[in-house]
Protein backbone atom coordinates (compact mmCIF):
# COMPACT_ATOMS: atom_id res chain seq x y z
CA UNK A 1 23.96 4.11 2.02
CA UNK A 2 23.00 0.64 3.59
CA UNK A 3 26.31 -2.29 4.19
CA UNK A 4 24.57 -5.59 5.18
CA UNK A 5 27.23 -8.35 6.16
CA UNK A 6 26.53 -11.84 6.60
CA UNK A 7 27.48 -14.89 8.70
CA UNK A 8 26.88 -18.18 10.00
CA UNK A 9 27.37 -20.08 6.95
CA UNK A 10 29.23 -23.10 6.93
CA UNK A 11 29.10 -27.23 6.74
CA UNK A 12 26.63 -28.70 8.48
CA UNK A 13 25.25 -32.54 8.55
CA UNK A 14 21.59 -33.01 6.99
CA UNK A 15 19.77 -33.22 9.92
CA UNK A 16 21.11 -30.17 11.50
CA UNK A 17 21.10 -26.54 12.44
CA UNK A 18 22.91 -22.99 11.57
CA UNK A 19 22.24 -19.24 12.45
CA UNK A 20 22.77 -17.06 10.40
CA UNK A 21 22.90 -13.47 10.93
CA UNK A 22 23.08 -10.50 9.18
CA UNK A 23 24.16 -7.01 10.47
CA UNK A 24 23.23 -3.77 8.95
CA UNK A 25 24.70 -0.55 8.91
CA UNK A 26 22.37 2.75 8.24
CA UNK A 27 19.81 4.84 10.13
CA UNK A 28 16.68 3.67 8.72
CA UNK A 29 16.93 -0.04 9.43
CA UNK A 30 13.58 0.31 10.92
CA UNK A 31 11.85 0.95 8.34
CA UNK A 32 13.36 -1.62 6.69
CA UNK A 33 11.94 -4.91 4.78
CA UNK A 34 13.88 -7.47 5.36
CA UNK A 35 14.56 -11.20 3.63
CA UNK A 36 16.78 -13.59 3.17
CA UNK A 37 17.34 -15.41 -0.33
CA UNK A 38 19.26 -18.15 -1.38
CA UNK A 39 21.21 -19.11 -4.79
CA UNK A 40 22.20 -22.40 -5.85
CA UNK A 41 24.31 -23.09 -8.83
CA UNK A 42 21.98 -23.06 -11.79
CA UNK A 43 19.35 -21.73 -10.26
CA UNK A 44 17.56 -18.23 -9.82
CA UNK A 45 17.62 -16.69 -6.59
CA UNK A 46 14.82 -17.12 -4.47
CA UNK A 47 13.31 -16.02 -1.46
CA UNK A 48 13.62 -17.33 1.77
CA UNK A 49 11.87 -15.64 4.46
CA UNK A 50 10.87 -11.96 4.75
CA UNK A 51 10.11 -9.96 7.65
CA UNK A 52 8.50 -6.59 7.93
CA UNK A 53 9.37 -3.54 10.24
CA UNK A 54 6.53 -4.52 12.29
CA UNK A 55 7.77 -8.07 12.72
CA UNK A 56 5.18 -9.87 10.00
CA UNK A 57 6.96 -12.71 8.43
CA UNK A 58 6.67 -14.58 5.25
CA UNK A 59 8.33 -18.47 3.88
CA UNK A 60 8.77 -19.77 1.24
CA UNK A 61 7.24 -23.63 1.52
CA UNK A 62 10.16 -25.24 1.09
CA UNK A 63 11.81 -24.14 4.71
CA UNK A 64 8.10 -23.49 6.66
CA UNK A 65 8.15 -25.19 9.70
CA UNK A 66 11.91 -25.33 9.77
CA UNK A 67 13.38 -21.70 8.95
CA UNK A 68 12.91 -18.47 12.02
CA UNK A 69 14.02 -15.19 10.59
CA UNK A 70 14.10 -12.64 13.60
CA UNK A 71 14.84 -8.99 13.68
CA UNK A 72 16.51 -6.61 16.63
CA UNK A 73 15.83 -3.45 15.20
CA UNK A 74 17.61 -1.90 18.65
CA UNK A 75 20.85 -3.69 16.70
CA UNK A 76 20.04 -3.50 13.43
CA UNK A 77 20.45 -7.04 13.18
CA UNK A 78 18.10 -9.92 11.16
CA UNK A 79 18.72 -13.22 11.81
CA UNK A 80 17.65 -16.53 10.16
CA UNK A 81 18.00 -20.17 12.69
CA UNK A 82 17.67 -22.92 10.09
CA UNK A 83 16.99 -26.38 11.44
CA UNK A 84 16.42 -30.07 10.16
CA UNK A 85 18.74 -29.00 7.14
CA UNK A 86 18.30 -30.91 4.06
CA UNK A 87 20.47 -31.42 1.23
CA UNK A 88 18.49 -29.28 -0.91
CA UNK A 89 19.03 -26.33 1.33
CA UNK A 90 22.79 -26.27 0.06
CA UNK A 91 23.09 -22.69 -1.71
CA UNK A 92 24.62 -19.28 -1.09
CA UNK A 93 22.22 -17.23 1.55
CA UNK A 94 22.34 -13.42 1.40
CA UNK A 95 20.69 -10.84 3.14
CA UNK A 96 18.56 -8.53 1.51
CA UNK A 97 17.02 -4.79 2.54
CA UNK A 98 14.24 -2.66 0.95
CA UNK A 99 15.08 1.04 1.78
CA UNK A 100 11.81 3.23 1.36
CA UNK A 101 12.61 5.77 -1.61
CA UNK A 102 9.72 8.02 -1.72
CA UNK A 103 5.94 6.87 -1.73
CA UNK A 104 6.14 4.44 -4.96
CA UNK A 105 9.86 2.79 -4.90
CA UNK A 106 12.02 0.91 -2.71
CA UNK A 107 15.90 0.53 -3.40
CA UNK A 108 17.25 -2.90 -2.88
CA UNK A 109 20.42 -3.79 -0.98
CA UNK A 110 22.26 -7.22 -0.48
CA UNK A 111 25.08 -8.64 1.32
CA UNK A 112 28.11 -10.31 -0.14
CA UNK A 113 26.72 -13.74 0.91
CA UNK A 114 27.70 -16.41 3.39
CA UNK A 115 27.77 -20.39 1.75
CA UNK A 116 26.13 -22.94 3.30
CA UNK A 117 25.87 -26.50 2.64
CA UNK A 118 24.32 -29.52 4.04
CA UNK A 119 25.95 -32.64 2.98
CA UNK A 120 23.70 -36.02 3.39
């Protein structure tokens, strides 16, 4: 079983930065997918940024250019540095895992979520 716990949320000014981070507990975090996602009120739950075992990354275009998602697989750790916060970015941000479950499924696992908002 997979625990992912979140934090780094908080306040922050548009115009600024957070860290979040995200730590994992398990023995196969290496072989891991992971992503962040985001959830504002009334609105699905989207993804952030991704980031493979191997360290490939993905963005949505919304945060490209000002979102870093990192991993420390030694740590089992997967981070997210979000800077030039906008308004928009306000939502809850949780961490996400895809365990390997045999050669055609994946099992998902999330965090409890960390709030962040970016006032203007």
């Amino acid at each position: 079983q997979v625990q992912l716990v979140e934090s780094g949320g908080g306040l922050v000014q548009a115009g600024g930065s957070l860290r979040l981070s995200c730590a994992a507990s398990g023995s196969i975090f290496g072989l891991s997918t992971m992503g962040w996602y985001r959830q504002a009120p009334g609105k699905q739950r989207e993804l952030v940024a991704g980031i493979t075992p191997g360290g490939s990354t993905n963005y949505a275009d919304s945060v490209k250019g000002r979102f870093t998602i990192s991993r420390d697989n030694a740590k089992k750790t997967v981070s997210l540095q979000m800077n030039s916060l906008k308004p928009e970015d306000t939502a809850v941000y949780y961490c996400n895992a895809k365990i390997p479950a045999g050669t055609f499924y994946q099992n998902d696992y999330w965090g409890q979520g960390t709030q962040v908002t970016v006032s203007s």
